[in-house]
C-alpha atoms as a PDB file:
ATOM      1  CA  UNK A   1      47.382 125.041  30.645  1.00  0.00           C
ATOM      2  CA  UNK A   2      51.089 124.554  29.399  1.00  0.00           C
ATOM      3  CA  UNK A   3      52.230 121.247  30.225  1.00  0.00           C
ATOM      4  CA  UNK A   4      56.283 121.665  31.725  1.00  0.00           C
ATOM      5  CA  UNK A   5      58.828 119.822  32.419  1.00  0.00           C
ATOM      6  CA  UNK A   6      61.652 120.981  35.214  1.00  0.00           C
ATOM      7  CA  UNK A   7      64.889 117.784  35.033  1.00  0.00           C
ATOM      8  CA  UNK A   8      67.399 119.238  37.227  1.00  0.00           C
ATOM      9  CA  UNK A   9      70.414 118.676  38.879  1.00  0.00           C
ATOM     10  CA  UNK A  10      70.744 116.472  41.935  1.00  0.00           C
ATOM     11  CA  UNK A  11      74.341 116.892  43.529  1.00  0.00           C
ATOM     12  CA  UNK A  12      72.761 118.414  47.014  1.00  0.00           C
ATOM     13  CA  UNK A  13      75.466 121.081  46.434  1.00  0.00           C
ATOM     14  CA  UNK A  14      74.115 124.586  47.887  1.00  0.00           C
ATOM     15  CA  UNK A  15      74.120 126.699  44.997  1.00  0.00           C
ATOM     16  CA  UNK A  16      72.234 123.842  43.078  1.00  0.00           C
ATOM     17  CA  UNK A  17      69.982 123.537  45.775  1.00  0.00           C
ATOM     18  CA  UNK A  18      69.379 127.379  45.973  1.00  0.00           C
ATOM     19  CA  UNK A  19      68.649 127.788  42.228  1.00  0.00           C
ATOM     20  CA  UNK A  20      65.923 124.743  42.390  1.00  0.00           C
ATOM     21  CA  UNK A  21      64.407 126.375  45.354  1.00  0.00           C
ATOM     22  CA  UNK A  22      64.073 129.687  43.450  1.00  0.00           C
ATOM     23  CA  UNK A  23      62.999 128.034  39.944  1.00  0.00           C
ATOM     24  CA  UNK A  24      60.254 125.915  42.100  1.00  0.00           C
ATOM     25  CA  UNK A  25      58.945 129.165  43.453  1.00  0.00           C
ATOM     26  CA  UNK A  26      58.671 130.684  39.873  1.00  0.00           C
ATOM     27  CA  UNK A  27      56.566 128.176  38.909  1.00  0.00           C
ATOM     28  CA  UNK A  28      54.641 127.713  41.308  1.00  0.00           C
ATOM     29  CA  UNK A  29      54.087 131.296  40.867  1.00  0.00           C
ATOM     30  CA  UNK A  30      52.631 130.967  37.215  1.00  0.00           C
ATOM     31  CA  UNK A  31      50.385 127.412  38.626  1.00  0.00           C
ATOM     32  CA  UNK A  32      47.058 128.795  37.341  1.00  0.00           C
ATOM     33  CA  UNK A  33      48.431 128.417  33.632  1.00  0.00           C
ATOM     34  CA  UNK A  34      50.820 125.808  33.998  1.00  0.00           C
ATOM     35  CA  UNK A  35      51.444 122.299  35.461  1.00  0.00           C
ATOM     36  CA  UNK A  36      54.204 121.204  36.126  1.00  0.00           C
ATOM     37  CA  UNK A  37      56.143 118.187  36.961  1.00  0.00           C
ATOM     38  CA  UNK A  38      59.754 117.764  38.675  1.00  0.00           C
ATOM     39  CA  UNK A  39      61.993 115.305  37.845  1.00  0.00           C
ATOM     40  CA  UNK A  40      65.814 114.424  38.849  1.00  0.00           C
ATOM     41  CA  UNK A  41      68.136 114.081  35.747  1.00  0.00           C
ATOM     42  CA  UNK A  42      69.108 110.394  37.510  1.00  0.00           C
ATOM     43  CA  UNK A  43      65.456 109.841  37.810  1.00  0.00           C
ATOM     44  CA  UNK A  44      64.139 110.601  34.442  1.00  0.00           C
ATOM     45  CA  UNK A  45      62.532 108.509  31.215  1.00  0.00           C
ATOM     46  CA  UNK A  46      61.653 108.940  28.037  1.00  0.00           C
ATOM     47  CA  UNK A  47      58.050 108.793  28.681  1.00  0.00           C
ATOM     48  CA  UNK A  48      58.525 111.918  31.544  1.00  0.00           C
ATOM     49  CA  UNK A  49      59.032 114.033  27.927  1.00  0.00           C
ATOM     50  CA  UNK A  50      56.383 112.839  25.664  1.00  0.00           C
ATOM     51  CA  UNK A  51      53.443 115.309  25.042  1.00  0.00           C
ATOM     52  CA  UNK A  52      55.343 118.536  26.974  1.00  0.00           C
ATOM     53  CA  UNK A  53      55.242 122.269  26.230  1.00  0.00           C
ATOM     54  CA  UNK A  54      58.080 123.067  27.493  1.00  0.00           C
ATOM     55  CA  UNK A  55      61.214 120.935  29.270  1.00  0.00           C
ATOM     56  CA  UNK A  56      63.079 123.173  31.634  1.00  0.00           C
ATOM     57  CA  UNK A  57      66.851 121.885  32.239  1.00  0.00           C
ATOM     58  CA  UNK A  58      68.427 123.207  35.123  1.00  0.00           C
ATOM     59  CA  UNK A  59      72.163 122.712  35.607  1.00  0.00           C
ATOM     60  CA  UNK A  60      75.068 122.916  33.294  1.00  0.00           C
ATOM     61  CA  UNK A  61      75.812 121.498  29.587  1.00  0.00           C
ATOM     62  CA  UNK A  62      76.245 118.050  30.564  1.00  0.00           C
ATOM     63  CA  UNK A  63      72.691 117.983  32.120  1.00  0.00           C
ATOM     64  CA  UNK A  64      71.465 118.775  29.473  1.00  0.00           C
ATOM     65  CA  UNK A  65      73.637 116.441  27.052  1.00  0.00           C
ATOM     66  CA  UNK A  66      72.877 113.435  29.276  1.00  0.00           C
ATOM     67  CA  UNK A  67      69.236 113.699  28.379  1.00  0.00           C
ATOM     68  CA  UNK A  68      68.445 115.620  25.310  1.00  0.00           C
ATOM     69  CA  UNK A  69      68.104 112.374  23.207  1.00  0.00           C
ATOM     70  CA  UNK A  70      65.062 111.982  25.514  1.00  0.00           C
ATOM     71  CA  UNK A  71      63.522 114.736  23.685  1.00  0.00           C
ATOM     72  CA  UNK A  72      61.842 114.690  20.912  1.00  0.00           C
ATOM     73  CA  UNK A  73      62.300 117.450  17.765  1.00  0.00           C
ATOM     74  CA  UNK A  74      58.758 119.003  18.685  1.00  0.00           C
ATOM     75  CA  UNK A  75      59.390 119.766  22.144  1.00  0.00           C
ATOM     76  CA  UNK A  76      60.805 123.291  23.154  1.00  0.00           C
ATOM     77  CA  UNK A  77      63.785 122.717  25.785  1.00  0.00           C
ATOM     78  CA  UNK A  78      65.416 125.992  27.579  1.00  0.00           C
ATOM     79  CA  UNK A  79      68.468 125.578  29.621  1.00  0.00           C
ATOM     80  CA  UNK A  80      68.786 127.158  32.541  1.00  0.00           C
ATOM     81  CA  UNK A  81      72.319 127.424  34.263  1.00  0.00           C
ATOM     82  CA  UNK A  82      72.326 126.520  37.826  1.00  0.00           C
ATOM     83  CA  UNK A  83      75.769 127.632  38.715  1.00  0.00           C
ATOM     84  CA  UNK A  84      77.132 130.291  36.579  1.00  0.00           C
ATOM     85  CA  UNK A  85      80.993 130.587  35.614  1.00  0.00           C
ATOM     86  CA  UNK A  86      80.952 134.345  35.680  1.00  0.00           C
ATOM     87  CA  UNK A  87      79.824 134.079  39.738  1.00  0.00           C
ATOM     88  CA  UNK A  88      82.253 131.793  40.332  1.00  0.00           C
ATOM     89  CA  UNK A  89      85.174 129.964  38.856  1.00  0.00           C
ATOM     90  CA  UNK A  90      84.249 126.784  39.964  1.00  0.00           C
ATOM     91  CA  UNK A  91      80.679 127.154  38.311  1.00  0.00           C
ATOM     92  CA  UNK A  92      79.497 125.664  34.514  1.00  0.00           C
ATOM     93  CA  UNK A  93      80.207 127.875  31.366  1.00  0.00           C
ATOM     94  CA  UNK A  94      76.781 126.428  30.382  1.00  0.00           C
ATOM     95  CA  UNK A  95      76.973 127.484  26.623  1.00  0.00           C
ATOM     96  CA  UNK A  96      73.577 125.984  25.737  1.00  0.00           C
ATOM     97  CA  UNK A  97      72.205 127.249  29.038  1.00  0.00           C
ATOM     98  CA  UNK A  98      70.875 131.067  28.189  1.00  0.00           C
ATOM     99  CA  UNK A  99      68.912 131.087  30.964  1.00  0.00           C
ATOM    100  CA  UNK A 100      69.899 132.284  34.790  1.00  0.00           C
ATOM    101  CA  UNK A 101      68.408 132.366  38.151  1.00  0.00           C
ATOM    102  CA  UNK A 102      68.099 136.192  37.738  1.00  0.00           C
ATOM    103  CA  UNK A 103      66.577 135.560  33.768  1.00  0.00           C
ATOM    104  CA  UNK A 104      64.205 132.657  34.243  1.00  0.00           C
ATOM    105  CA  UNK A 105      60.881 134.639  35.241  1.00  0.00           C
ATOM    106  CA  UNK A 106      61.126 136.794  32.549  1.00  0.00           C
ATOM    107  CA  UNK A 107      62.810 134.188  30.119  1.00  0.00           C
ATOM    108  CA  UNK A 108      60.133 131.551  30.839  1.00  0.00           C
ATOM    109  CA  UNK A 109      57.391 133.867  30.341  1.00  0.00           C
ATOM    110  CA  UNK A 110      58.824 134.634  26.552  1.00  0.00           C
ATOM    111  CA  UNK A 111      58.768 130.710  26.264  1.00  0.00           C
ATOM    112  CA  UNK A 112      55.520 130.481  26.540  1.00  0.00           C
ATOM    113  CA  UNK A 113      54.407 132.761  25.091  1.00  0.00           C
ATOM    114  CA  UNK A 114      56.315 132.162  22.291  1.00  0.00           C
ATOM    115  CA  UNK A 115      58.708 134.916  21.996  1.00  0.00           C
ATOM    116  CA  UNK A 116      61.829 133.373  22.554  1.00  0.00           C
ATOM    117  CA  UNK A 117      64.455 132.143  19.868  1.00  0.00           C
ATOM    118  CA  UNK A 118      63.898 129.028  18.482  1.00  0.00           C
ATOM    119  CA  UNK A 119      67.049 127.248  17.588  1.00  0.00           C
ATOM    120  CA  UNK A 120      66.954 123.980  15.414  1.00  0.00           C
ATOM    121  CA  UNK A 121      70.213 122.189  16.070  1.00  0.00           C
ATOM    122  CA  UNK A 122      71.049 119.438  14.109  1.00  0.00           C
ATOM    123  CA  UNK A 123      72.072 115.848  15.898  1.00  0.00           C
ATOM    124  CA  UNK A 124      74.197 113.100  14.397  1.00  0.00           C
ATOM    125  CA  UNK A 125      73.160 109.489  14.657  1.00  0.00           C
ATOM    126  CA  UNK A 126      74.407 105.951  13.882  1.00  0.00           C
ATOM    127  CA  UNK A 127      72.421 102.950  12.537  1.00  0.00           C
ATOM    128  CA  UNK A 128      74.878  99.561  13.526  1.00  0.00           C
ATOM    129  CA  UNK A 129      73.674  97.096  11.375  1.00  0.00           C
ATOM    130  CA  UNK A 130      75.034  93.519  12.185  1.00  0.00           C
ATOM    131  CA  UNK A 131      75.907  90.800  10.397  1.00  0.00           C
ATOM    132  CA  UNK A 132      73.038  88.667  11.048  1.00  0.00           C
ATOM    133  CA  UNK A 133      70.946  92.055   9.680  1.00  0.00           C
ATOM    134  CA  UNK A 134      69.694  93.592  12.994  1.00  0.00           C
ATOM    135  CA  UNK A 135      69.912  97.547  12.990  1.00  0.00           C
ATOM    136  CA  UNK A 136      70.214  99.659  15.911  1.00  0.00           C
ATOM    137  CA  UNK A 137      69.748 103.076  16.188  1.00  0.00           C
ATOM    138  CA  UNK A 138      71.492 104.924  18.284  1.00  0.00           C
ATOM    139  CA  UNK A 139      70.508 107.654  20.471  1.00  0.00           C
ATOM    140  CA  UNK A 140      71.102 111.354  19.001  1.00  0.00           C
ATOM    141  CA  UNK A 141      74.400 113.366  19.787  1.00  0.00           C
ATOM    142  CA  UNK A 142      74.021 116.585  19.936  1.00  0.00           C
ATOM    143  CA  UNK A 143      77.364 117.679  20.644  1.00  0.00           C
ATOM    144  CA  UNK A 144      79.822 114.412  19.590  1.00  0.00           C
ATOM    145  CA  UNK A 145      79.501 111.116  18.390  1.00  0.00           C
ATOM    146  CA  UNK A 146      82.649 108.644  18.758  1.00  0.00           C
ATOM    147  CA  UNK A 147      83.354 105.454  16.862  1.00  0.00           C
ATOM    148  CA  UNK A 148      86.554 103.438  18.133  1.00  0.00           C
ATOM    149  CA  UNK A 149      87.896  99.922  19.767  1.00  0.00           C
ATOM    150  CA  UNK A 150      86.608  99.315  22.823  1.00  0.00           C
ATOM    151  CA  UNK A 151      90.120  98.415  24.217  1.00  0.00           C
ATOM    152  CA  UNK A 152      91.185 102.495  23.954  1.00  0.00           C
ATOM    153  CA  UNK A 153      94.957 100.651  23.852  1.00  0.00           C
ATOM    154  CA  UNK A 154      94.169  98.878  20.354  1.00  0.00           C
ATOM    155  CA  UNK A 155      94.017 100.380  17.114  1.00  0.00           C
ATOM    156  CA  UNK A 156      90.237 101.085  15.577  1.00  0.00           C
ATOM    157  CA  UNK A 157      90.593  98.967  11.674  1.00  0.00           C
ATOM    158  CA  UNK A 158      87.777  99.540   9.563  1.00  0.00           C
ATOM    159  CA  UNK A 159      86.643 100.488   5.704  1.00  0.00           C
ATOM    160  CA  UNK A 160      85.891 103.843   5.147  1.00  0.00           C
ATOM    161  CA  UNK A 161      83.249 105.069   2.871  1.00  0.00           C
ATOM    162  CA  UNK A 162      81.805 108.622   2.381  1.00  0.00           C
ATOM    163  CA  UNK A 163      81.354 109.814  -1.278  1.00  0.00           C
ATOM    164  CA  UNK A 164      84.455 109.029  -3.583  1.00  0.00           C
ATOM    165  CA  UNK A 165      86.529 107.882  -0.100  1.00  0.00           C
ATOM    166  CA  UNK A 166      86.664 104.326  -0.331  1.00  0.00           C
ATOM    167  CA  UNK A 167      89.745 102.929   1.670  1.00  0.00           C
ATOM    168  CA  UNK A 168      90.698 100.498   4.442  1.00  0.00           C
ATOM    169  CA  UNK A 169      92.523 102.683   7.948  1.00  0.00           C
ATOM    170  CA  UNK A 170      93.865 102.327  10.960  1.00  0.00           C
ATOM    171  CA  UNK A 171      93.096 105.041  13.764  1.00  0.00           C
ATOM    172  CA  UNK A 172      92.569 106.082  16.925  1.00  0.00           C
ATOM    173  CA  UNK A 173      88.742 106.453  16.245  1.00  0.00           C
ATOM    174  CA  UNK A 174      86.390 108.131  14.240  1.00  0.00           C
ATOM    175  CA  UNK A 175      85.087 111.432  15.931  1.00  0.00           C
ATOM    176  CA  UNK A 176      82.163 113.007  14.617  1.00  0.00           C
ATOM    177  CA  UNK A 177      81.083 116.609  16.015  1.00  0.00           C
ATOM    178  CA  UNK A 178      78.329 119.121  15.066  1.00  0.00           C
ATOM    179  CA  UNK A 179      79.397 122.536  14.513  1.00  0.00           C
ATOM    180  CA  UNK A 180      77.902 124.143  18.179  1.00  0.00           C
ATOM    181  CA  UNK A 181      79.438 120.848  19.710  1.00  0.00           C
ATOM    182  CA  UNK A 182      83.050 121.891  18.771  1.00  0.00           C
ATOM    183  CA  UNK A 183      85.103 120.638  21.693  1.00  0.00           C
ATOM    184  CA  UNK A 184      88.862 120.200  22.153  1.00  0.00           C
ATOM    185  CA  UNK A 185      89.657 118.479  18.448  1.00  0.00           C
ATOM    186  CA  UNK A 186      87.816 120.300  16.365  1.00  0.00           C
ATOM    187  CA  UNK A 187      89.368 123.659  18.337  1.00  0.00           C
ATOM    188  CA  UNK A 188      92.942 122.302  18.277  1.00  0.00           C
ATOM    189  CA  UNK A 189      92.894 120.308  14.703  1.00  0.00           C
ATOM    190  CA  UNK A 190      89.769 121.767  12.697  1.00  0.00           C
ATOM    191  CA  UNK A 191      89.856 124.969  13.399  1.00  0.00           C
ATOM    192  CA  UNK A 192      93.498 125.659  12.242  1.00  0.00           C
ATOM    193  CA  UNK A 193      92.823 123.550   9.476  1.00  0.00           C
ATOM    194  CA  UNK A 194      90.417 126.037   8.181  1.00  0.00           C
ATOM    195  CA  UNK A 195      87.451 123.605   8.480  1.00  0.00           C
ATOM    196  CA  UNK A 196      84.050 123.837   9.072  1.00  0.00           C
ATOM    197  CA  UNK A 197      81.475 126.761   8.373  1.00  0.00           C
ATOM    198  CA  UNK A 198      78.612 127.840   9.855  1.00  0.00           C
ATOM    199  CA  UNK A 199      76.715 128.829   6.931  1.00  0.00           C
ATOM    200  CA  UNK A 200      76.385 125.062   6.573  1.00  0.00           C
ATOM    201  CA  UNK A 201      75.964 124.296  10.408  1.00  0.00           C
ATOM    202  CA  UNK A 202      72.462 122.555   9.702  1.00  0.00           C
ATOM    203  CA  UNK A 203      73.726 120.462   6.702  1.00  0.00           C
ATOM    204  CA  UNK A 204      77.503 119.783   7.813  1.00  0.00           C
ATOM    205  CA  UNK A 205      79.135 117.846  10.234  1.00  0.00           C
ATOM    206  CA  UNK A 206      82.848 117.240  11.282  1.00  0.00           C
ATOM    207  CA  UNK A 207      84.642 114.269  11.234  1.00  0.00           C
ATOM    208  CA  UNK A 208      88.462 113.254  12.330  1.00  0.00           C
ATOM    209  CA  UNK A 209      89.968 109.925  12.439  1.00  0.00           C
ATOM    210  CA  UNK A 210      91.816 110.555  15.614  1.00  0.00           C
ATOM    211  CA  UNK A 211      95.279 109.906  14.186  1.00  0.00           C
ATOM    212  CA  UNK A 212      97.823 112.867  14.546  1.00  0.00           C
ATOM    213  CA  UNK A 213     100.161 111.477  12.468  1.00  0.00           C
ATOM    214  CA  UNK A 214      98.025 111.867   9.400  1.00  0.00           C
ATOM    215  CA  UNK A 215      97.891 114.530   6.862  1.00  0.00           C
ATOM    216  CA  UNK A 216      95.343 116.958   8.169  1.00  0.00           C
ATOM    217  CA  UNK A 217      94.804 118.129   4.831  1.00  0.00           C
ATOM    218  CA  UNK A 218      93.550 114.760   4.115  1.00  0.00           C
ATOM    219  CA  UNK A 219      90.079 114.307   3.623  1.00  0.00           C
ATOM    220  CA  UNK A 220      89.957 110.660   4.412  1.00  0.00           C
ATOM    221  CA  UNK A 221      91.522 111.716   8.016  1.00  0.00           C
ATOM    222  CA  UNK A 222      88.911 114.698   8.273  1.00  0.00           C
ATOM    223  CA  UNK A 223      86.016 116.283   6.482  1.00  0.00           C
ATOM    224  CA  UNK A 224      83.621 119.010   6.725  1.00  0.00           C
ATOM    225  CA  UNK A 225      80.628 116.781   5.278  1.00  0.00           C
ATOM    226  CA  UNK A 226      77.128 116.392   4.482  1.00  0.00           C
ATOM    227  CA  UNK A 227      77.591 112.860   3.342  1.00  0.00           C
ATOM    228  CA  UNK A 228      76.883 110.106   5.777  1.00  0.00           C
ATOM    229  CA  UNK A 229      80.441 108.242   6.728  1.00  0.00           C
ATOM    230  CA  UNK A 230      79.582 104.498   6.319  1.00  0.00           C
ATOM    231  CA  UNK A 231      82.563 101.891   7.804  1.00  0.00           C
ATOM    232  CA  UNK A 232      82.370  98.484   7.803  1.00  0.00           C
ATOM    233  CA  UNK A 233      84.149  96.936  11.468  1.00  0.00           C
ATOM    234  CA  UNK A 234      87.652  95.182  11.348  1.00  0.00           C
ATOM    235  CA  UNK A 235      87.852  95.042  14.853  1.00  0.00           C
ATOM    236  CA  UNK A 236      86.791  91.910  17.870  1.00  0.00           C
ATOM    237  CA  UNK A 237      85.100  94.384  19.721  1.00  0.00           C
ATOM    238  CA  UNK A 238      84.048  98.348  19.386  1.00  0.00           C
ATOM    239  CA  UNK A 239      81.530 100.930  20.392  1.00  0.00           C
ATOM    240  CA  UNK A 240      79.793 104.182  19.150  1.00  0.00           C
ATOM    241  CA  UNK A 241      79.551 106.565  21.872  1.00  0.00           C
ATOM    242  CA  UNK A 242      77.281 109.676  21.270  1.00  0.00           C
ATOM    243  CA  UNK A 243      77.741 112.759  23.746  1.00  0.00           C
ATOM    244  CA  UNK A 244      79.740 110.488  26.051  1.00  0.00           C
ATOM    245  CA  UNK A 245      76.984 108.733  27.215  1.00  0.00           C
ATOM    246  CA  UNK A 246      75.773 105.348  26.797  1.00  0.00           C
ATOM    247  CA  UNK A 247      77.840 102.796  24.240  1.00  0.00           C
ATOM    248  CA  UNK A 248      77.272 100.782  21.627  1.00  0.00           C
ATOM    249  CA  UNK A 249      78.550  97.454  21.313  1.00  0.00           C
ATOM    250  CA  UNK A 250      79.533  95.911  17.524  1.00  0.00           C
ATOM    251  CA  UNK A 251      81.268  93.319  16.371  1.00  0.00           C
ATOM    252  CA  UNK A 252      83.895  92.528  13.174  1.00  0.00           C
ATOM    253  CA  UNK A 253      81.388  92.948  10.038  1.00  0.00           C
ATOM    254  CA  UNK A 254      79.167  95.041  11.114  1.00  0.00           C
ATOM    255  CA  UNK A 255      78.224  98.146   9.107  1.00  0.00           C
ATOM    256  CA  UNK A 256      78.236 101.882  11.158  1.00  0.00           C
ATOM    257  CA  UNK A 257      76.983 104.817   9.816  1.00  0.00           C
ATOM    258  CA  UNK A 258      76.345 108.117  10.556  1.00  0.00           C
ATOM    259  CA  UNK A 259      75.137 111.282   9.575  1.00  0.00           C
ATOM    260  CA  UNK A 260      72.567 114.136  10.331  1.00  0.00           C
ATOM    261  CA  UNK A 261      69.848 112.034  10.679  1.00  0.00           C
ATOM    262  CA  UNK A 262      68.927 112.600  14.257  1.00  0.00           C
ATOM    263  CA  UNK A 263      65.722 114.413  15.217  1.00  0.00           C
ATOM    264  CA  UNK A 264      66.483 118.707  15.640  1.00  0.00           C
ATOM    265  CA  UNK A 265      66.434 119.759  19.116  1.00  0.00           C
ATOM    266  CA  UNK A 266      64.233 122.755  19.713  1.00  0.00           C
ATOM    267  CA  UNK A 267      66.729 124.844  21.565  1.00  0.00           C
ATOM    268  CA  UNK A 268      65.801 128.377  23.444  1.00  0.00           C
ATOM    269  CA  UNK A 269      67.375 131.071  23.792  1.00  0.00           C
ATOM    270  CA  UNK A 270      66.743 134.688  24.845  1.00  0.00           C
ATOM    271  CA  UNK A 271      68.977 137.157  23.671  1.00  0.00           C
ATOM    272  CA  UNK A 272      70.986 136.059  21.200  1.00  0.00           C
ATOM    273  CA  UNK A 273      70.792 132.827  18.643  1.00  0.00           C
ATOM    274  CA  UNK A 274      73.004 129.852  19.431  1.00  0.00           C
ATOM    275  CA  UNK A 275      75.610 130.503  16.343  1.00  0.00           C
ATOM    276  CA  UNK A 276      75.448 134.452  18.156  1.00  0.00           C
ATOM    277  CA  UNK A 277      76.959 133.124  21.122  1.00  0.00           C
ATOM    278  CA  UNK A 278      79.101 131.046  19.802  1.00  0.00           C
ATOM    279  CA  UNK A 279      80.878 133.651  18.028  1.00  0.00           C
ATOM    280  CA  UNK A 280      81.169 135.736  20.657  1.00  0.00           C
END
């Protein structure tokens, strides 16, 4: 028997309700070749996703975001969209979420039985090393990754290195984004800037020192990379932030960097391939 995972959303909105009523009875459908256990997204822990088949997110994008660095690069994951945008304007675009109410029978039986696309996204990740020599890891982004002063009002000082870029700078921040997690500055300052590919979507990364003022054509301001960034703190206090989710905390001294590293996430999707949908 396939061993599943359903996380959903808990806002006791109707529609939310509605779809979990109709995704329960799906499964329970299917319960003489699967098990499955239910879990709210406030609710759930790592060890809910160890050993699964399948995970089954139901919701939007930022369910999923809030706790895909639960899951591991072996485990399949299919998003399911709870609230569509095309039924209502108030709903979630859900751009990793393939999956609808009307698609999950069908959809979940090409999961498991292994017809569905398999898409390997890439996640950034930070190692902080201190200055006593402790090294944290930080959870994977899969989407964003920011670096910046905790005190959003200061400037973010630090050394820079990544390949021949060795320099001090002052910033806003360091924002690192994978290609499918192209939000509002890599749309607004990347994209006109003629950077990124996604040829290189598994290899590359983004990354903007959040500082209009600079040159854009600058490459120690922003890079399409597949170098790890390395910067050494100048400030009392800041953070790494991946997906917007939990922080961080460093010191002055202490070494950041990031890069591809994170584990893949297994991605699903039905009809088309992630970089498909993103193009259209």
């Amino acid at each position: 028997m396939a061993d599943v995972l359903l996380v959903y959303k808990k806002n006791f909105e109707g529609v939310h309700d509605d779809s979990l009523q109709s995704v329960k009875d799906v499964l329970k459908a299917q319960s003489d070749t699967i098990r499955v256990d239910i879990r709210a997204r406030e609710q759930v822990r790592r060890a809910d996703f160890i050993g699964r088949d399948l995970v089954i997110v139901l919701g939007g994008d930022g369910t999923l975001t809030s706790i895909s660095h639960n899951i591991d690069s072996n485990t399949p994951v299919m998003g399911v969209n709870s609230h569509p945008r095309r039924e209502d304007p108030d709903g979630s675009l859900g751009f990793y979420m393939d999956c609808d109410i009307d698609t999950f029978s069908d959809d979940l039986k090409a999961a498991l039985e292994g017809n569905a696309i398999v898409n390997r996204l890439p996640r950034l990740q930070a190692t902080i090393e201190t200055t006593s020599g402790n090294k944290i890891r930080t959870d994977p982004a899969m989407n964003d990754l920011l670096v910046a002063n905790t005190h959003q009002y200061a400037p973010s000082k630090y050394h820079l290195r990544r390949g021949d870029i060795d320099i001090k700078q002052h910033s806003s921040g360091l924002l690192f984004s994978t290609w499918l997690g192209q939000g509002a500055w890599f749309n607004q300052i990347a994209r006109k800037s003629d950077f990124g590919n996604g040829d290189d979507s598994e290899t590359h990364y983004l990354v903007i020192a959040r500082d209009l003022d600079s040159d854009i054509e600058d490459e120690t301001y922003i890079s399409w990379t597949s170098q790890a960034t390395v910067i050494t703190s100048d400030m009392h206090r800041g953070y790494v932030v991946p997906d917007g989710w939990d922080e961080y905390q460093f010191n002055r001294g202490a070494t950041i960097t990031v890069d591809l590293s994170g584990p893949v996430l297994q991605l699903l999707t039905f009809r088309k391939s992630m970089k498909e949908r993103f193009s259209d």
